[in-house]
Structures are given as structure tokens and as C-alpha cells.
PDB file of N, CA and C in Angstrom:
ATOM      1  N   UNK A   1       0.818  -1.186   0.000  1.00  0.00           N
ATOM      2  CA  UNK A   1       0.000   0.000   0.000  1.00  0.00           C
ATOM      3  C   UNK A   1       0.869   1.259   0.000  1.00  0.00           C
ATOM      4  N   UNK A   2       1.931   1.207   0.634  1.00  0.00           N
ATOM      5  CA  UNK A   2       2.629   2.221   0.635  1.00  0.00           C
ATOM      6  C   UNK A   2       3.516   2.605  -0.426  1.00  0.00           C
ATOM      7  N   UNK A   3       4.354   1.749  -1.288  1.00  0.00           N
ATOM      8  CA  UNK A   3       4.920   2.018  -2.613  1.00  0.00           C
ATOM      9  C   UNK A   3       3.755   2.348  -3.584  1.00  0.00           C
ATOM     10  N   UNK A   4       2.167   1.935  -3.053  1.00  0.00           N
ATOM     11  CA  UNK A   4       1.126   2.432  -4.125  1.00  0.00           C
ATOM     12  C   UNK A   4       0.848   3.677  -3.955  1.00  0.00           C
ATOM     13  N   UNK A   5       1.021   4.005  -2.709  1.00  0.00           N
ATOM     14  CA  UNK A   5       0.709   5.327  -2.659  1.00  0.00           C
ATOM     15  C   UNK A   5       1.894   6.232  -2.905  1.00  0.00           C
ATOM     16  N   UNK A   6       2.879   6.065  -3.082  1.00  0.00           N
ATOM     17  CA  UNK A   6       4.484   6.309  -3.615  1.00  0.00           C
ATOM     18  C   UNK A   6       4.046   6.815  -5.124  1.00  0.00           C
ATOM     19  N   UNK A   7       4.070   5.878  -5.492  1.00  0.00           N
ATOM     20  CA  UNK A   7       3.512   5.353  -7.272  1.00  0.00           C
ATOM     21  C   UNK A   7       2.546   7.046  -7.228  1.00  0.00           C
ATOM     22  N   UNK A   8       1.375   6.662  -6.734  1.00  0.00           N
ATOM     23  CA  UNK A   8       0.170   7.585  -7.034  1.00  0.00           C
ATOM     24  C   UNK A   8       0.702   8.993  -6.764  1.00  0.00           C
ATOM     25  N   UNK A   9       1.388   9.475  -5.338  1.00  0.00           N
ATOM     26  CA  UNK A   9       2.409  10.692  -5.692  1.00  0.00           C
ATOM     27  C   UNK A   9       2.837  11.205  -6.164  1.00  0.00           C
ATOM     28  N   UNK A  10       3.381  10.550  -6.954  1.00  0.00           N
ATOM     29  CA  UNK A  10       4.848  10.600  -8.057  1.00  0.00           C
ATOM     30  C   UNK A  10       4.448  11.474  -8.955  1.00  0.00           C
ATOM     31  N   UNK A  11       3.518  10.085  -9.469  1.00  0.00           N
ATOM     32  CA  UNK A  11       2.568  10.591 -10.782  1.00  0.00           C
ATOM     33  C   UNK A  11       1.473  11.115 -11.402  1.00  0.00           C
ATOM     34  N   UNK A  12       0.818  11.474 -10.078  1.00  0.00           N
ATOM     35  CA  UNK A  12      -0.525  12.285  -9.842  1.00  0.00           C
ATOM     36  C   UNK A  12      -0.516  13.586  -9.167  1.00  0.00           C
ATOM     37  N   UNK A  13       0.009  14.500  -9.663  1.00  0.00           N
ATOM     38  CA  UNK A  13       0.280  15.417  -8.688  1.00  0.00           C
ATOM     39  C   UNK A  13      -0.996  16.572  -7.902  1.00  0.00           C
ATOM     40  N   UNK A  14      -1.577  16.087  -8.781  1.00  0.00           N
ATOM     41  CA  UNK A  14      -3.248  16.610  -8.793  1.00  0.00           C
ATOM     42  C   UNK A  14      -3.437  15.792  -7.221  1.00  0.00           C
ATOM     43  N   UNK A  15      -3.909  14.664  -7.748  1.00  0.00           N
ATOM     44  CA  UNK A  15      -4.755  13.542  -7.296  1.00  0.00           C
ATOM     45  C   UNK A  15      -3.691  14.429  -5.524  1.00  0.00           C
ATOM     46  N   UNK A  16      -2.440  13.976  -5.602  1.00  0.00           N
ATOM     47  CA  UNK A  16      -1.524  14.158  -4.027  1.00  0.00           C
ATOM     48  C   UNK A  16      -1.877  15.772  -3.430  1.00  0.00           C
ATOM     49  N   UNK A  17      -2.293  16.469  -4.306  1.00  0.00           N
ATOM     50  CA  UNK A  17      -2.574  17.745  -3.831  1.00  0.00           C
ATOM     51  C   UNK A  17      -3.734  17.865  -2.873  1.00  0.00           C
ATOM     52  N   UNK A  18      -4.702  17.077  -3.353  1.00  0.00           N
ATOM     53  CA  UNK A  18      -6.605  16.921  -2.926  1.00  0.00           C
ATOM     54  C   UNK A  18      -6.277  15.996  -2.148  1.00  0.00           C
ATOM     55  N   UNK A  19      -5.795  15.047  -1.549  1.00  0.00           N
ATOM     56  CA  UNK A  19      -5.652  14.609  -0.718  1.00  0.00           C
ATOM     57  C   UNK A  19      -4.599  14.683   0.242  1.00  0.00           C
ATOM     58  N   UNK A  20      -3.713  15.243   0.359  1.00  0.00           N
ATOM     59  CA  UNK A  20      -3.102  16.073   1.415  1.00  0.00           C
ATOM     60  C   UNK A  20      -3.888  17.423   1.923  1.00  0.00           C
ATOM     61  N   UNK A  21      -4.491  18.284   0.867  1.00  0.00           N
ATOM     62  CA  UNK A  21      -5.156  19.253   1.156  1.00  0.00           C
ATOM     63  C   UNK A  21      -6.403  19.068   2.196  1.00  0.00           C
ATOM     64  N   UNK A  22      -6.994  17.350   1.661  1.00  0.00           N
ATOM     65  CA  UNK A  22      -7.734  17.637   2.739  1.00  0.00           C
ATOM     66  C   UNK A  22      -7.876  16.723   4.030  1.00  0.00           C
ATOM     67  N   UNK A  23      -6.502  16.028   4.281  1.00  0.00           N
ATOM     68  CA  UNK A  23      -5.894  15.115   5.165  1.00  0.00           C
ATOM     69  C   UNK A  23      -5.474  16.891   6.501  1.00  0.00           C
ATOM     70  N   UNK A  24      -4.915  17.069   5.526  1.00  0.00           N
ATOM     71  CA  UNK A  24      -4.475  18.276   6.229  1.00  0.00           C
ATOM     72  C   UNK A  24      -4.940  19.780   6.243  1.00  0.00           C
ATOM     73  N   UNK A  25      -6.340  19.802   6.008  1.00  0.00           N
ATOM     74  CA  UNK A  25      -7.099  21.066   5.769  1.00  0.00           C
ATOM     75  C   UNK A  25      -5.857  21.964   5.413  1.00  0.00           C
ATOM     76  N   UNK A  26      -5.232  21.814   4.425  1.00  0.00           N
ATOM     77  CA  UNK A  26      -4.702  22.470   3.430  1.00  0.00           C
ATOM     78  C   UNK A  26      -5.321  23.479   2.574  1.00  0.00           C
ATOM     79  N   UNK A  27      -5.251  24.936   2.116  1.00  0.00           N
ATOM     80  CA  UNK A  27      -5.993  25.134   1.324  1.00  0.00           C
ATOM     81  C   UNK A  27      -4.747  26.638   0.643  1.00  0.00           C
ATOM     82  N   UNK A  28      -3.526  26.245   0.839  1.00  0.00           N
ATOM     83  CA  UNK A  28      -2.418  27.804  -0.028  1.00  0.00           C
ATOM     84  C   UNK A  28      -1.720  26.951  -0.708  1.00  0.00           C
ATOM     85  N   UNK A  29      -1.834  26.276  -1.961  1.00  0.00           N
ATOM     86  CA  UNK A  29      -1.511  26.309  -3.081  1.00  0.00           C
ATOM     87  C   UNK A  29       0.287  26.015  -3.062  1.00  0.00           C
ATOM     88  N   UNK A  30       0.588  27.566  -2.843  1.00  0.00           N
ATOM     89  CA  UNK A  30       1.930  27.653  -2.964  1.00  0.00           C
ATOM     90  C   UNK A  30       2.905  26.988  -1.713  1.00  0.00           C
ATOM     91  N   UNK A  31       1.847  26.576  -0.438  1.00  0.00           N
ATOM     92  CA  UNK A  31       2.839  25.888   0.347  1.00  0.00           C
ATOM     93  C   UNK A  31       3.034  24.691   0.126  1.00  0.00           C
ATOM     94  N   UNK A  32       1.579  23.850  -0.437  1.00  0.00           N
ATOM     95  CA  UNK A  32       1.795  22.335  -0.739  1.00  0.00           C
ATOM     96  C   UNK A  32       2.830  22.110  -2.152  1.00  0.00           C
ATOM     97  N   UNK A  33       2.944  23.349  -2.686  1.00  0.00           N
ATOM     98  CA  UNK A  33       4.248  22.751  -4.164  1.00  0.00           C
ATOM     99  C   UNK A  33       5.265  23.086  -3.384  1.00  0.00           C
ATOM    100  N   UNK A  34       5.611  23.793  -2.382  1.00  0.00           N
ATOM    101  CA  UNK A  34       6.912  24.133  -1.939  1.00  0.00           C
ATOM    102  C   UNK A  34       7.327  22.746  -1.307  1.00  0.00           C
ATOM    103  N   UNK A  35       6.582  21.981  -0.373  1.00  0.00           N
ATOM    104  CA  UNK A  35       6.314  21.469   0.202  1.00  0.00           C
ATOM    105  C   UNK A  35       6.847  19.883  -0.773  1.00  0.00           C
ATOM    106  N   UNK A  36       5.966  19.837  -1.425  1.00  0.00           N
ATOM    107  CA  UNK A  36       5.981  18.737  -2.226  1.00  0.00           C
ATOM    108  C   UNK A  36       7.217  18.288  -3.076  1.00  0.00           C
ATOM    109  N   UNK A  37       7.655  19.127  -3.606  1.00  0.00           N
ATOM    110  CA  UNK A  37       8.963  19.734  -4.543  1.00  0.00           C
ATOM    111  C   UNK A  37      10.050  19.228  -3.542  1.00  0.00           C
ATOM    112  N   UNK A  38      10.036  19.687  -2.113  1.00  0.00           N
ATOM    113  CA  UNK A  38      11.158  19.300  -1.373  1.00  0.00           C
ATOM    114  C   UNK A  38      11.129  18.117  -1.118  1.00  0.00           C
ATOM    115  N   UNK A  39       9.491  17.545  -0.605  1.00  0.00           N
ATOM    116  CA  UNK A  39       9.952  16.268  -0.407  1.00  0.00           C
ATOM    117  C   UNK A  39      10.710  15.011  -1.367  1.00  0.00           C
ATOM    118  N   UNK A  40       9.924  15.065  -2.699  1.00  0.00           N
ATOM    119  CA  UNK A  40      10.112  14.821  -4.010  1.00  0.00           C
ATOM    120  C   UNK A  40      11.489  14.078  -3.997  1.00  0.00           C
ATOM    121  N   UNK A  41      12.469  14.949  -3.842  1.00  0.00           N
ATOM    122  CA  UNK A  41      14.013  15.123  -3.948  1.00  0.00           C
ATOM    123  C   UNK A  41      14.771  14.245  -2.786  1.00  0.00           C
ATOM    124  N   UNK A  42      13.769  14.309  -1.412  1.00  0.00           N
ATOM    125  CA  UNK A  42      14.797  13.244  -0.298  1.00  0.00           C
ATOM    126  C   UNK A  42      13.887  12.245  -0.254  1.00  0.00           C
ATOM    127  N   UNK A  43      12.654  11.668  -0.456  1.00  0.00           N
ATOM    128  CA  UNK A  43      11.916  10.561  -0.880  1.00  0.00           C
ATOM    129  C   UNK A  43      12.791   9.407  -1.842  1.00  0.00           C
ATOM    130  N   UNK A  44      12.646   8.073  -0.564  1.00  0.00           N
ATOM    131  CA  UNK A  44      13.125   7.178  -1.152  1.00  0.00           C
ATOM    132  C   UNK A  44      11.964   6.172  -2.029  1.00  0.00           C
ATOM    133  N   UNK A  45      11.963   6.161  -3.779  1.00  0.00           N
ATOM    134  CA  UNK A  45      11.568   5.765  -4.015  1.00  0.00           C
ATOM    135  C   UNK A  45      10.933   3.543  -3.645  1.00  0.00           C
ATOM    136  N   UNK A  46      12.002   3.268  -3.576  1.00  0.00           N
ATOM    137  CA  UNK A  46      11.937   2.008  -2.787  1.00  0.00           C
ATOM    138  C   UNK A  46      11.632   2.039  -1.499  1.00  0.00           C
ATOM    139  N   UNK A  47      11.179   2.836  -0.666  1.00  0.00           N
ATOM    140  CA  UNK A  47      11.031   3.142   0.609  1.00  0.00           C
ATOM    141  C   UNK A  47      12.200   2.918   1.498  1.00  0.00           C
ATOM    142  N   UNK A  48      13.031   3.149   1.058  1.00  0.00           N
ATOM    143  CA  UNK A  48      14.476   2.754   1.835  1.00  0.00           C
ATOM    144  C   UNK A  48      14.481   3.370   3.086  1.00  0.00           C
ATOM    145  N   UNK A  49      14.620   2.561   4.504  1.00  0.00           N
ATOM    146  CA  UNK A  49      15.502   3.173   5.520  1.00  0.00           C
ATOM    147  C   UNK A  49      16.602   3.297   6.002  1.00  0.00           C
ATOM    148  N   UNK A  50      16.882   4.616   5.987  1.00  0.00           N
ATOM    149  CA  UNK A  50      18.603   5.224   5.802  1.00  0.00           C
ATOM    150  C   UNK A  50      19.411   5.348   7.052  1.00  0.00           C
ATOM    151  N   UNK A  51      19.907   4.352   7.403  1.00  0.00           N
ATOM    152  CA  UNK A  51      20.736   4.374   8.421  1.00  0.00           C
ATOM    153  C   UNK A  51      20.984   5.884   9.350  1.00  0.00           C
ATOM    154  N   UNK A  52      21.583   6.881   8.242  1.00  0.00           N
ATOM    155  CA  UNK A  52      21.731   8.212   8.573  1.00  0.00           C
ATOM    156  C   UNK A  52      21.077   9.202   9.019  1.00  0.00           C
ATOM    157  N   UNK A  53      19.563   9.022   8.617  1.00  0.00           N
ATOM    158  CA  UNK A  53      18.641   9.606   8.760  1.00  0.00           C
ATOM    159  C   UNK A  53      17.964   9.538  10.140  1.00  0.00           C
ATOM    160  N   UNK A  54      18.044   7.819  10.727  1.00  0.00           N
ATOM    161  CA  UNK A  54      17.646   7.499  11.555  1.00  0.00           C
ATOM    162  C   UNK A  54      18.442   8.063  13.039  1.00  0.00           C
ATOM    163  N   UNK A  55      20.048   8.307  12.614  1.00  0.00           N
ATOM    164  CA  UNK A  55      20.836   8.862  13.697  1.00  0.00           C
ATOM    165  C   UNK A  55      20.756   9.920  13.779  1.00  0.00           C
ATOM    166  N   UNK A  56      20.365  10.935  12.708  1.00  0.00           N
ATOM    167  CA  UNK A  56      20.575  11.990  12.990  1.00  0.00           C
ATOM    168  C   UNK A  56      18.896  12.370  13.869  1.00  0.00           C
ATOM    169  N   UNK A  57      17.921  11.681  14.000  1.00  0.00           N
ATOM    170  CA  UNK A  57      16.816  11.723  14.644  1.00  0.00           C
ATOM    171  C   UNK A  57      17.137  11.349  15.859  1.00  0.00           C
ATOM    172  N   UNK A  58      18.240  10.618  16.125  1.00  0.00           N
ATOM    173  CA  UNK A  58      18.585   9.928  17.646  1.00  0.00           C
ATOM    174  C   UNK A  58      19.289  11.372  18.093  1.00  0.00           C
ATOM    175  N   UNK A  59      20.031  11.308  17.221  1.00  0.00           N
ATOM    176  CA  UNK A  59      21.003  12.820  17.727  1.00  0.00           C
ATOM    177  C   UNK A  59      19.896  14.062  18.351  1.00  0.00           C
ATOM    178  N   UNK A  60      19.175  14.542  17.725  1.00  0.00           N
ATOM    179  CA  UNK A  60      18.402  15.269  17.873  1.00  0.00           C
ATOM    180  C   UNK A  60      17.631  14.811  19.210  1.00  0.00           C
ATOM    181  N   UNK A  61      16.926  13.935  19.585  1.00  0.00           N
ATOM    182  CA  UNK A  61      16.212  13.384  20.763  1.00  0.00           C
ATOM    183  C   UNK A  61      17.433  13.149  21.606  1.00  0.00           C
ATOM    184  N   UNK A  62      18.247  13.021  21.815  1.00  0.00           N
ATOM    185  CA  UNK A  62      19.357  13.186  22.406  1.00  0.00           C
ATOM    186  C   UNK A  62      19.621  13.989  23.408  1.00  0.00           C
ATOM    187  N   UNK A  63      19.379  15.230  22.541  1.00  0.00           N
ATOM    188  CA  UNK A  63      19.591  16.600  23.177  1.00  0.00           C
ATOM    189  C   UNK A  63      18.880  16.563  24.534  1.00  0.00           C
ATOM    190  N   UNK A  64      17.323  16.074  24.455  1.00  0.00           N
ATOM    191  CA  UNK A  64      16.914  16.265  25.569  1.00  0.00           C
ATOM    192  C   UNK A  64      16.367  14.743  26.026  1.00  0.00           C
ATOM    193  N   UNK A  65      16.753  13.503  25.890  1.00  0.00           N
ATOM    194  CA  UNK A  65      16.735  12.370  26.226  1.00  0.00           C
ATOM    195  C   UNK A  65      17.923  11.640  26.099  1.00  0.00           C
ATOM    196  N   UNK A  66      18.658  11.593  27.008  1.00  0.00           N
ATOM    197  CA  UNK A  66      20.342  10.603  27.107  1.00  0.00           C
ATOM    198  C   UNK A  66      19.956   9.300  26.616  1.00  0.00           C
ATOM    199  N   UNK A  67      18.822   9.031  26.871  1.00  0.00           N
ATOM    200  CA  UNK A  67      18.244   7.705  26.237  1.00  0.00           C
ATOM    201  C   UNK A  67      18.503   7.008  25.186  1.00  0.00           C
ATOM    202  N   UNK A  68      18.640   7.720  24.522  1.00  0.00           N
ATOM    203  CA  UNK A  68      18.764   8.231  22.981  1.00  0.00           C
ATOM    204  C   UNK A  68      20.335   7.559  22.561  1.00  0.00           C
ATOM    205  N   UNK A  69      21.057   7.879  23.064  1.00  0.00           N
ATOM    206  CA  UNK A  69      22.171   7.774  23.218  1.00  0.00           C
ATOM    207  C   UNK A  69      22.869   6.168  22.887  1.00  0.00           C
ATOM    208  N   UNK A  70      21.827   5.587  23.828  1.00  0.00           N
ATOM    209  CA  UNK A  70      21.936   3.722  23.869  1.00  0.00           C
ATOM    210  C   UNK A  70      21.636   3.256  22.928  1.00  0.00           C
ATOM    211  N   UNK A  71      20.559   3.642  22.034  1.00  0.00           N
ATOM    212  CA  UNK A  71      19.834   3.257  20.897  1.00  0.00           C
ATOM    213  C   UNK A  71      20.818   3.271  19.415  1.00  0.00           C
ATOM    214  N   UNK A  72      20.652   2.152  18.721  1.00  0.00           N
ATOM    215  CA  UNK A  72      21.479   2.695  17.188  1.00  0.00           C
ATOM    216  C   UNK A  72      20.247   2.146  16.055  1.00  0.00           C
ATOM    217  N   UNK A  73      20.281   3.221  14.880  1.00  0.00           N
ATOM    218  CA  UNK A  73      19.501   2.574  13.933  1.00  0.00           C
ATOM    219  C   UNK A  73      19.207   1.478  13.398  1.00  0.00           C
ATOM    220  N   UNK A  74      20.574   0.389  13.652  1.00  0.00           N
ATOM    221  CA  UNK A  74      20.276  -0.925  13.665  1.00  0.00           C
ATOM    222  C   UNK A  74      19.311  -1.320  14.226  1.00  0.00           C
ATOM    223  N   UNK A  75      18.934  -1.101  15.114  1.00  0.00           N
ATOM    224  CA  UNK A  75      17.794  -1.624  16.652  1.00  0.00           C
ATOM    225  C   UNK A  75      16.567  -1.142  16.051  1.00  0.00           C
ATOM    226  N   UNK A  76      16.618  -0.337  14.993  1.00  0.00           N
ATOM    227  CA  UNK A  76      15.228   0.050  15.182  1.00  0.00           C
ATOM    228  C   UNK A  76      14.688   0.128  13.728  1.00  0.00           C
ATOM    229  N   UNK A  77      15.588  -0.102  12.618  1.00  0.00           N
ATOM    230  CA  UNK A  77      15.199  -0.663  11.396  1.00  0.00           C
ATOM    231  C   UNK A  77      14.498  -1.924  11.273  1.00  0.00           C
ATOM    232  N   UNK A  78      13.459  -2.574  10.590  1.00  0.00           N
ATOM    233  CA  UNK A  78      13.025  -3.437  10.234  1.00  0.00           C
ATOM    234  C   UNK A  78      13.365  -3.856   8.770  1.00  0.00           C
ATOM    235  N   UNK A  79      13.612  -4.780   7.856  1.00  0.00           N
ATOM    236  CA  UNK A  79      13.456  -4.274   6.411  1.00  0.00           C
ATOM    237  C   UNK A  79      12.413  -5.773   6.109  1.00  0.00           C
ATOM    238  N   UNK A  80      11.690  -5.885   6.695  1.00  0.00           N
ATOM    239  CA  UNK A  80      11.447  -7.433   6.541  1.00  0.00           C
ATOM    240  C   UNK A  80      10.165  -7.233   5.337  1.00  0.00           C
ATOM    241  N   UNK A  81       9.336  -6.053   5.438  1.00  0.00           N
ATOM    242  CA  UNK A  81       8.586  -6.020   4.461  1.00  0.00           C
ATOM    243  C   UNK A  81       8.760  -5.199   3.312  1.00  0.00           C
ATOM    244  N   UNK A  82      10.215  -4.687   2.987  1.00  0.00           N
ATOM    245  CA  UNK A  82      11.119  -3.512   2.161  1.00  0.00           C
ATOM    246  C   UNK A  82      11.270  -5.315   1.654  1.00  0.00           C
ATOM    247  N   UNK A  83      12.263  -6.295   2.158  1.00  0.00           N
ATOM    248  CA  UNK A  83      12.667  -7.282   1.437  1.00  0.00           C
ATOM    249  C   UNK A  83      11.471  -7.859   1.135  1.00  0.00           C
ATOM    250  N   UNK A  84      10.292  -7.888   1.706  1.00  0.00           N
ATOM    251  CA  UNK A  84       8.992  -8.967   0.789  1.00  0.00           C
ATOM    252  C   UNK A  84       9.145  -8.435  -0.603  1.00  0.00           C
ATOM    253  N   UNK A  85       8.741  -6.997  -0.812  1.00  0.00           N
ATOM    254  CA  UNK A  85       8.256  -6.333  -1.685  1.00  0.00           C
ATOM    255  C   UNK A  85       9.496  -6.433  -3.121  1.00  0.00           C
ATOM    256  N   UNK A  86      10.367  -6.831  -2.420  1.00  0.00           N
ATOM    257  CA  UNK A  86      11.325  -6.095  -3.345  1.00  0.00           C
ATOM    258  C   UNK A  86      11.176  -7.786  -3.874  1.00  0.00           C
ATOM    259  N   UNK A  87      11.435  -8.905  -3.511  1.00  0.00           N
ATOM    260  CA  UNK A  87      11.515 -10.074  -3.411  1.00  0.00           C
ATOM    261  C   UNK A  87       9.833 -10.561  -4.353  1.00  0.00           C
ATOM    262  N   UNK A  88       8.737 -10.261  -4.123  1.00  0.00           N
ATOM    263  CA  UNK A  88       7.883 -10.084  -4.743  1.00  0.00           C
ATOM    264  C   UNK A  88       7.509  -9.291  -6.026  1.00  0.00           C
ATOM    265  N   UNK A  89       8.438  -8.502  -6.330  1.00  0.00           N
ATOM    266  CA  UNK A  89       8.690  -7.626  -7.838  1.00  0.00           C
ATOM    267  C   UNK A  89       7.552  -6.194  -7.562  1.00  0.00           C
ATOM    268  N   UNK A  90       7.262  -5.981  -6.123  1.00  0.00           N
ATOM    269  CA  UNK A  90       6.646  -4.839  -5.908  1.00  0.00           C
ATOM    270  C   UNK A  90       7.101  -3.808  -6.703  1.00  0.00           C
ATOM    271  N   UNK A  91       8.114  -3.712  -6.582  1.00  0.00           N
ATOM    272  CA  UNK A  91       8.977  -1.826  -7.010  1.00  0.00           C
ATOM    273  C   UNK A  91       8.870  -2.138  -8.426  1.00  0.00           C
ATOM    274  N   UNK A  92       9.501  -3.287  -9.021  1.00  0.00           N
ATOM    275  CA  UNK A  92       9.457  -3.469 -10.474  1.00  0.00           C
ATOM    276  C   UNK A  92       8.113  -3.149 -10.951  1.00  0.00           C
ATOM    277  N   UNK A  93       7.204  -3.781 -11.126  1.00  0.00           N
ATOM    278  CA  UNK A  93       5.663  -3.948 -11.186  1.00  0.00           C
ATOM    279  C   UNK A  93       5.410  -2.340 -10.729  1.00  0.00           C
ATOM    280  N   UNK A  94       5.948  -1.560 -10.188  1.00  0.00           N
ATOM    281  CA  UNK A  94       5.399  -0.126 -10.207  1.00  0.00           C
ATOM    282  C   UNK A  94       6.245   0.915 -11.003  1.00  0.00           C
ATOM    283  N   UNK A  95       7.703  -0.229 -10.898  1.00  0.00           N
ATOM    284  CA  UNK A  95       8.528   1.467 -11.917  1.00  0.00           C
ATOM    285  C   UNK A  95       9.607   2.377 -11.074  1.00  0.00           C
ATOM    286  N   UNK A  96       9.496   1.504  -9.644  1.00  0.00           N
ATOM    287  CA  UNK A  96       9.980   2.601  -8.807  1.00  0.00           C
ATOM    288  C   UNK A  96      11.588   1.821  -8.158  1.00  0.00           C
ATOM    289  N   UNK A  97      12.385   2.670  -8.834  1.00  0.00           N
ATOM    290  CA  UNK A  97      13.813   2.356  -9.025  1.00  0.00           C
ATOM    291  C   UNK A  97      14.486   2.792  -7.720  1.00  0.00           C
TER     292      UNK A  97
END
């Protein structure tokens, strides 16, 4: 469901507008393309989780949880349904490289 809704993003930019707009009582135009445009660019098409991404979120909670600290992105990645999909020809079957 989620690489479908990836897919439908991508390539519907309409369709992702009307439904963010009204997920998120959205209604200025120019913030959802600003918005969209950025995400666009760090969106992992395969839904990849990025090691880096995940630390620099630890880092950040850090600041005010030492907790944080113990934890590594290893611990908290799953890829078990990233490997179904990929293993199942999900991404192929959608296009999404």
C-alpha cells in the first residue's frame, strides 16, 4: 500500500494535492508545491531506511533524552517487508527504481 501510494504521488500530482489538502485542511496552493517539490528530492523511491537519517533523529532526541544515546539505527530498522516487496517484484511492477 505504501509504494502504491508512492507510485500515485509521483505521478498524480493533482490527485496528491486533494488529498493532502484535505488530510491536512490544506488550502495555499503555494505551500503544498513548496512542500511537495522538497519532499520529491529526499523521498526514497523504494522506501528505503537510511541508516543516517535514523541517527541523525537519535542525535536530535538526544539533546533532551540521554536515552537516545543507547539506541542505534540498527535496533530500530526493520526491512522485513522492504525485502517482501522487493523479493515479490513490488517496485518493479510499479517502476519505482
Amino acid at each position: 500500500m505504501m509504494a502504491e501510494s508512492f507510485k500515485l504521488m509521483v505521478t498524480d500530482r493533482e490527485l496528491a494535492y486533494r488529498v493532502i489538502a484535505k488530510k491536512m485542511k490544506l488550502s495555499d496552493r503555494k505551500v503544498f508545491d513548496a512542500a511537495y517539490n522538497a519532499e520529491l528530492k529526499v523521498l526514497e523511491p523504494r522506501l528505503e531506511i537510511k541508516a543516517d537519517a535514523i541517527q541523525a533523529t537519535l542525535d536530535e532526541i538526544a539533546r533532551t533524552d540521554p536515552r537516545a544515546t543507547k539506541v542505534s539505527p540498527q535496533q530500530l530498522i526493520d526491512r522485513r517487508f522492504l525485502e517482501e516487496m522487493e523479493k515479490d517484484g513490488t517496485f518493479d511492477r510499479l517502476g519505482l527504481k
